[in-house]
N, C-alpha and C. Protein backbone atom coordinates (compact mmCIF):
# COMPACT_ATOMS: atom_id res chain seq x y z
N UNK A 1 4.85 17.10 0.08
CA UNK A 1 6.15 17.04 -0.53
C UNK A 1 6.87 15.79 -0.05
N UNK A 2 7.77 15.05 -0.99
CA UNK A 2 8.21 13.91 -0.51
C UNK A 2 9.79 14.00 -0.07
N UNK A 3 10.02 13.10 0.49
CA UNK A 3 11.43 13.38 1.53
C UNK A 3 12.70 12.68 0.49
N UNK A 4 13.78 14.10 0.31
CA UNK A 4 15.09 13.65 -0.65
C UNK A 4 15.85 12.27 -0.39
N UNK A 5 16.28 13.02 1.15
CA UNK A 5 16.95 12.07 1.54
C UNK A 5 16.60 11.22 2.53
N UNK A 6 17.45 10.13 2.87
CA UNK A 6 17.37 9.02 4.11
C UNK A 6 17.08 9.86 4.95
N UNK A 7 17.09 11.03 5.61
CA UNK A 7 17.24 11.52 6.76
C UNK A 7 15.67 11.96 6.97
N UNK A 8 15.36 12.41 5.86
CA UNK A 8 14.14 13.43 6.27
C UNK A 8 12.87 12.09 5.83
N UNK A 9 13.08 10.98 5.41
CA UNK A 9 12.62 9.81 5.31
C UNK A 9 12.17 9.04 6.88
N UNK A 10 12.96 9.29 7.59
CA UNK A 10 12.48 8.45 8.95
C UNK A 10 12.67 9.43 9.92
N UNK A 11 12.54 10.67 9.19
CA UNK A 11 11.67 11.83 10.11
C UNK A 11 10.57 12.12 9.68
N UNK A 12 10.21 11.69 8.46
CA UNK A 12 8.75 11.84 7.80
C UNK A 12 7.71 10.97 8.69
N UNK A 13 6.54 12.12 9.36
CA UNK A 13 5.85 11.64 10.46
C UNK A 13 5.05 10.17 9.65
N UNK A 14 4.67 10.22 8.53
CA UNK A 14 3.89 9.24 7.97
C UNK A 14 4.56 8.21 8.13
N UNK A 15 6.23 7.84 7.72
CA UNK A 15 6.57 6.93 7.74
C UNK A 15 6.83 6.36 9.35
N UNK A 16 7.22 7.20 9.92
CA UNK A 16 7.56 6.82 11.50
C UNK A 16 5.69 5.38 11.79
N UNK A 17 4.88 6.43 11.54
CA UNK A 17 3.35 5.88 11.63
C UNK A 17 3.24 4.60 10.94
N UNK A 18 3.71 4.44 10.01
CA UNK A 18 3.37 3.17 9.19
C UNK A 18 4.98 2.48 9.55
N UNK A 19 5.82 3.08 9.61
CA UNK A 19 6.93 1.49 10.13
C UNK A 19 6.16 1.20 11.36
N UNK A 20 5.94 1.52 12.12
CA UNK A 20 5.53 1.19 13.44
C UNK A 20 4.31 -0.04 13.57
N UNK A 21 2.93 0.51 12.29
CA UNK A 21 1.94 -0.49 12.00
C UNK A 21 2.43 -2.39 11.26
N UNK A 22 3.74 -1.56 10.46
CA UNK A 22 4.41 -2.79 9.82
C UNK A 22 4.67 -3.60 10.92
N UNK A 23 6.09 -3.22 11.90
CA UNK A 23 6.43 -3.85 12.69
C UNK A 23 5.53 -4.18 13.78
N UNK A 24 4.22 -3.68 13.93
CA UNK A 24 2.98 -4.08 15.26
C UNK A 24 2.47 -5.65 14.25
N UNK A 25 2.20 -5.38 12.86
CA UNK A 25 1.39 -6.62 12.03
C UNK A 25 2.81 -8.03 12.25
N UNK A 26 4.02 -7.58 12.35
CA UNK A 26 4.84 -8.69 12.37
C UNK A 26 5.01 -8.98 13.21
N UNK A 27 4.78 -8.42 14.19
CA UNK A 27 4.40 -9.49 15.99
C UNK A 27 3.42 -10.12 16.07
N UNK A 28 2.00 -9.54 15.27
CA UNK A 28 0.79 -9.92 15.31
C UNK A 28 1.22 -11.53 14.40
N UNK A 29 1.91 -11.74 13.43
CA UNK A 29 1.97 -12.62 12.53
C UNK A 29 2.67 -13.88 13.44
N UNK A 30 3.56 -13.35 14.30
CA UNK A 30 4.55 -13.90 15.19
C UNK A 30 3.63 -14.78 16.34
N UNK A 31 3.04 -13.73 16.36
CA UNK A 31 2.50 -14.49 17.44
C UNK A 31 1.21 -15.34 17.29
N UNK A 32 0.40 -15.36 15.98
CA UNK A 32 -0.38 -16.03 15.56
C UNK A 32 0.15 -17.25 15.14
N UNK A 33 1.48 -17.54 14.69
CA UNK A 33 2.14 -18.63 14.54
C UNK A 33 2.56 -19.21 15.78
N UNK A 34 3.03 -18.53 16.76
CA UNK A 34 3.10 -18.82 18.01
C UNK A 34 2.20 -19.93 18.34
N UNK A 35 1.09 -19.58 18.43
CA UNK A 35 -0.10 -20.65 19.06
C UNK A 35 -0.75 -21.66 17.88
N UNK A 36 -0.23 -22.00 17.19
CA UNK A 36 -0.90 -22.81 16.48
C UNK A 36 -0.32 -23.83 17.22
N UNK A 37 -0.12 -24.62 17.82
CA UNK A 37 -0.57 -25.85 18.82
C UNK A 37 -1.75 -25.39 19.70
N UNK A 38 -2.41 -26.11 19.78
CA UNK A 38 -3.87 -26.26 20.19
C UNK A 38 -4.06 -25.99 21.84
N UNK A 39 -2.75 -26.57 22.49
CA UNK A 39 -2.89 -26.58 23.70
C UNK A 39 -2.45 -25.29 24.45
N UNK A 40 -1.72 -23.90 23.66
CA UNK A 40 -1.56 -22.67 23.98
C UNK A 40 -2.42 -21.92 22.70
N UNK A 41 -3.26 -22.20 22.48
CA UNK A 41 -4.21 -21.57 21.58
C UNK A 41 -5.16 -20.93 22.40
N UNK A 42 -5.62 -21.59 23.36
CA UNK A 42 -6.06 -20.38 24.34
C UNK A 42 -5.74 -19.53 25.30
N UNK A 43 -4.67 -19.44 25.40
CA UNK A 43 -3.59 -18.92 26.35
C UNK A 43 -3.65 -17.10 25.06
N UNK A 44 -2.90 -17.66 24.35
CA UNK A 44 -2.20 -16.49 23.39
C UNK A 44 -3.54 -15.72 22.80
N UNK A 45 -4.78 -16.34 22.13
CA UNK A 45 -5.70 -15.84 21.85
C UNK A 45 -6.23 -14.11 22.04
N UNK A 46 -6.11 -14.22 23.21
CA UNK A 46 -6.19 -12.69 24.04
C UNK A 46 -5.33 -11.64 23.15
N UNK A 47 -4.10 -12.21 23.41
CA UNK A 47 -2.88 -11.59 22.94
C UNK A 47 -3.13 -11.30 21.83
N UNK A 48 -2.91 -11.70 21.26
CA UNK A 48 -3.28 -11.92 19.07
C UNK A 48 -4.29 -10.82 19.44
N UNK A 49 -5.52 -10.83 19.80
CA UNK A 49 -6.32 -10.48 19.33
C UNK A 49 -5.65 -8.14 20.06
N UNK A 50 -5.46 -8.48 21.12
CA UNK A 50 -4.67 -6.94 21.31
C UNK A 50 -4.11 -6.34 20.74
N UNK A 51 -2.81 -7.59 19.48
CA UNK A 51 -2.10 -6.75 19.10
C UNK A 51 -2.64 -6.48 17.86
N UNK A 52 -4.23 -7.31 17.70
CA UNK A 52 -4.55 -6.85 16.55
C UNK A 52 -5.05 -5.54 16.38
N UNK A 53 -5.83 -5.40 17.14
CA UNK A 53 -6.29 -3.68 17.50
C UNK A 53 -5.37 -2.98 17.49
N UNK A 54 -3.81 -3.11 18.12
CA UNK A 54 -3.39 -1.79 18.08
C UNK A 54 -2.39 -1.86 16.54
N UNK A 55 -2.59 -2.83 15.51
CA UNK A 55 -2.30 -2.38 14.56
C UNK A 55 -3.35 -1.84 13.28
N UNK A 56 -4.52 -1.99 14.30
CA UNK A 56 -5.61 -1.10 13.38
C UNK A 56 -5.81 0.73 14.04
N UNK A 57 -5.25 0.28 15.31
CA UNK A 57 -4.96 1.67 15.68
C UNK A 57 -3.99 2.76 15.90
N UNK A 58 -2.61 1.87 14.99
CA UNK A 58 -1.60 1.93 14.53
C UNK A 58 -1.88 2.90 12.79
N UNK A 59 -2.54 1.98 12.32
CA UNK A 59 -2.82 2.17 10.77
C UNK A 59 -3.49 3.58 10.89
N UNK A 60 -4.86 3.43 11.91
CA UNK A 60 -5.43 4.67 12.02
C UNK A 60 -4.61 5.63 12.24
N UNK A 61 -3.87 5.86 12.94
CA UNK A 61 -3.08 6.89 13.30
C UNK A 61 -2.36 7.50 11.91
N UNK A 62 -1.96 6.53 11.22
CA UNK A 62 -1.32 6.49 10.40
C UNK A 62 -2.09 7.61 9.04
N UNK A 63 -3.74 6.77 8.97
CA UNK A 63 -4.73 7.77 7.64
C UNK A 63 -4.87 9.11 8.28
N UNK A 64 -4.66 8.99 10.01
CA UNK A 64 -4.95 10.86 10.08
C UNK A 64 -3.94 11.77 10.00
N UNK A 65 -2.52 11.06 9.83
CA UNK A 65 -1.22 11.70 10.04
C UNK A 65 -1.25 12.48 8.36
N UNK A 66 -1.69 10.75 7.66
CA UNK A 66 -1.44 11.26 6.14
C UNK A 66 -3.04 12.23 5.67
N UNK A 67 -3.84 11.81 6.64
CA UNK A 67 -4.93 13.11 6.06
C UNK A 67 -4.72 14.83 6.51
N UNK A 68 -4.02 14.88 7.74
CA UNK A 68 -3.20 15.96 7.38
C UNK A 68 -2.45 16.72 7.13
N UNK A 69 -1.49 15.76 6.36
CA UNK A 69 -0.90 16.33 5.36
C UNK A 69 -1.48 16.16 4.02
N UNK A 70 -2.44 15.97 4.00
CA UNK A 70 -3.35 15.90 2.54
C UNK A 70 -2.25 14.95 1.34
N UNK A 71 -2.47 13.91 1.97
CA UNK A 71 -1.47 12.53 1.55
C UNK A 71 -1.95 11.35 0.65
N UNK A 72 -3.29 11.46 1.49
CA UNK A 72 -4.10 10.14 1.52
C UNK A 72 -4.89 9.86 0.05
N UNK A 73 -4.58 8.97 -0.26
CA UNK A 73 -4.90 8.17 -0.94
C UNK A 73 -6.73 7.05 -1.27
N UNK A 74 -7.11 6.91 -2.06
CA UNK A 74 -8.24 5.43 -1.56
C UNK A 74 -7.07 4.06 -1.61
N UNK A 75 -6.25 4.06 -2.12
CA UNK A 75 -5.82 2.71 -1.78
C UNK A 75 -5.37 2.33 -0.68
N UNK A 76 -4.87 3.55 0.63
CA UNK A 76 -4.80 3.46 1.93
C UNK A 76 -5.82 3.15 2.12
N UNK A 77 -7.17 3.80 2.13
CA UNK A 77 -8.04 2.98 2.56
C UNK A 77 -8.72 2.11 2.48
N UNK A 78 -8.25 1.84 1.13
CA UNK A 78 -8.78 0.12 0.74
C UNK A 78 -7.86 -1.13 1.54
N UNK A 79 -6.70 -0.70 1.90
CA UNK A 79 -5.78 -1.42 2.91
C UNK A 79 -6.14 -1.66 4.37
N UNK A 80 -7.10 -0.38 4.65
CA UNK A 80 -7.36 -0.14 5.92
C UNK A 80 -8.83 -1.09 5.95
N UNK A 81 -9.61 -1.29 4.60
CA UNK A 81 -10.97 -1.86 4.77
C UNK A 81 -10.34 -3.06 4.81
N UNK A 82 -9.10 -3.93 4.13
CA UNK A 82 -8.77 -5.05 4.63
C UNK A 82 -8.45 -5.63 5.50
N UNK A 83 -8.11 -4.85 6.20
CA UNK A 83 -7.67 -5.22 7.66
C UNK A 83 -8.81 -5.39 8.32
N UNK A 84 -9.48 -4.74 8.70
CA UNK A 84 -10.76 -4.63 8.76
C UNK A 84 -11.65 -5.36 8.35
N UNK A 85 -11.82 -6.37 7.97
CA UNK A 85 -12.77 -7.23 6.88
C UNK A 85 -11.76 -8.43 6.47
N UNK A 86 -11.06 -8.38 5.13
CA UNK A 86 -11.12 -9.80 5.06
C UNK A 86 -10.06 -10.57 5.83
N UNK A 87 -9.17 -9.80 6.65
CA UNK A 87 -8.25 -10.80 7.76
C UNK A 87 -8.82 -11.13 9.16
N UNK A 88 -9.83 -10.37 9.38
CA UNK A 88 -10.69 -11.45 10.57
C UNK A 88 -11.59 -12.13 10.17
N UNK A 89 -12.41 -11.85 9.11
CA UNK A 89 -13.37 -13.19 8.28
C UNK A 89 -12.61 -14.45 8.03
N UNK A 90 -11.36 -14.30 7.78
CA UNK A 90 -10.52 -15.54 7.15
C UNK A 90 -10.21 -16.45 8.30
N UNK A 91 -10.26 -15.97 9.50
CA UNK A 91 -9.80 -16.66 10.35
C UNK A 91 -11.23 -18.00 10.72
N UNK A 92 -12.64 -17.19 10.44
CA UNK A 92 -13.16 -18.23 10.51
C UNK A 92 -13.13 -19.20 9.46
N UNK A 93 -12.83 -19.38 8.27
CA UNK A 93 -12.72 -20.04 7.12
C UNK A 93 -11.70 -21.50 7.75
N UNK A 94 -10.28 -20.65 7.92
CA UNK A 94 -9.39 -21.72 7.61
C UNK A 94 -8.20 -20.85 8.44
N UNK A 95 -7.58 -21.40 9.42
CA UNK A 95 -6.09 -20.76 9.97
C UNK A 95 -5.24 -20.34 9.26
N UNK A 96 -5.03 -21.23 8.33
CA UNK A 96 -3.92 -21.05 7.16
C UNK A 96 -4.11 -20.37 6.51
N UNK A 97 -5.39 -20.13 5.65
CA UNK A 97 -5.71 -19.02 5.21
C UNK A 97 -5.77 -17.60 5.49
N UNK A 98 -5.59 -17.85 7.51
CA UNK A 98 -6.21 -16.73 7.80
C UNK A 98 -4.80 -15.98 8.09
N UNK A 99 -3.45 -16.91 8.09
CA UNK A 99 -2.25 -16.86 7.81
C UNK A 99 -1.22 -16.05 6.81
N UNK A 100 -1.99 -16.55 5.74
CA UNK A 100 -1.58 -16.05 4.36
C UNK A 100 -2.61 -14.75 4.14
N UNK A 101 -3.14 -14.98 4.05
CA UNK A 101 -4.26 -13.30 4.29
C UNK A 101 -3.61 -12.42 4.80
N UNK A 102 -3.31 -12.77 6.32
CA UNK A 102 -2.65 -11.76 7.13
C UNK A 102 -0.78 -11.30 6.39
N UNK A 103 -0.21 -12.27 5.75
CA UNK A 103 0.53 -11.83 5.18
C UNK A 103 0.83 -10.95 4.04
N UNK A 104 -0.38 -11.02 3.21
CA UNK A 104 -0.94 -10.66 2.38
C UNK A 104 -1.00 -8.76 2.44
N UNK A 105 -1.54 -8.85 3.31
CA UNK A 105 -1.75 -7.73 4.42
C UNK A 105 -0.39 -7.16 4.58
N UNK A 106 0.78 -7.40 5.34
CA UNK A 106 1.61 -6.71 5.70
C UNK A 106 2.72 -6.27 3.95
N UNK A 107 2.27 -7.28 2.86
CA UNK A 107 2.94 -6.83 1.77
C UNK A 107 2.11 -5.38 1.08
N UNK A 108 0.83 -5.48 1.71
CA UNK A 108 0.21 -4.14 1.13
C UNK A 108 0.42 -3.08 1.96
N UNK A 109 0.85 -3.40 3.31
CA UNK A 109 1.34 -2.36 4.03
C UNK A 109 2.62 -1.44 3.54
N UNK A 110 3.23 -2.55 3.24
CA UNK A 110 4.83 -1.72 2.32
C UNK A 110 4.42 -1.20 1.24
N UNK A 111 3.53 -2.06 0.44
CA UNK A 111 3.31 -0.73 -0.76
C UNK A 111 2.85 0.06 -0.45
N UNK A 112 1.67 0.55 0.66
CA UNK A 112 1.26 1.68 1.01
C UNK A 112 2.10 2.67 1.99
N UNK A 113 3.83 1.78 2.19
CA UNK A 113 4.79 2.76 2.69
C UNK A 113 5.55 3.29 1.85
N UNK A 114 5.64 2.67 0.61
CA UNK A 114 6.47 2.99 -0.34
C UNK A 114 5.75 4.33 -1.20
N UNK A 115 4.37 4.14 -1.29
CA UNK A 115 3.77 5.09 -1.99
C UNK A 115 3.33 6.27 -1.39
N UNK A 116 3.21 6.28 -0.30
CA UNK A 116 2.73 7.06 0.50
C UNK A 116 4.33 8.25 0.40
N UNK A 117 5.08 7.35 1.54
CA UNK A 117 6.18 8.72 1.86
C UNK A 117 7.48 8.37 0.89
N UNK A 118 7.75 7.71 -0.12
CA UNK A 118 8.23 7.69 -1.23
C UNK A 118 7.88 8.21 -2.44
């Protein structure tokens, strides 16, 4: 069942789960821009790469919250295979690409917040 109001909206466990993955991918974005100078590119590396996991283990949290409440969707998990696949492949391609990908990414995150607990 979906939530009337504002209130029962950011008490809705799904959404709490997925603002949280949103706002983990916009540090991740933050901080991948962070190091693009070359000479703290290996410094931050580590980093990036932590907060990338915990917004795949963010997201996860997120398909088991909405799998039980029998929520879930395949286009969640076609979101979840992207993350997964083509935003760390991209990084070997091209930075910039792997940039815009990753942004790419956090706009499918909102549609999959909007559809999900909206």
């Amino acid at each position: 069942m979906h939530p009337t109001t504002l209130g029962e909206v950011f008490t809705h466990p799904s959404f709490i789960t997925i603002l949280a993955t949103i706002l983990i991918v916009i540090t991740n974005i933050m901080v991948g821009v962070s190091m693009l100078p070359s000479d703290v590119r290996g410094k931050r590396y580590p980093m990036h790469r932590y907060v990338y996991l915990a917004v795949l283990v963010s997201f996860g949290s997120f398909l088991w919250v909405t799998d039980r409440m029998l929520e879930n969707s395949g286009f969640n998990y076609l979101v979840f295979l992207y993350f997964l696949t083509v935003v760390p492949l991209s990084r070997r391609l091209n930075v910039t690409l792997h940039a815009v990908l990753a942004s790419i990414g956090l706009v499918l995150l909102v549609v999959v917040a909007i559809v999900t607990v909206l």
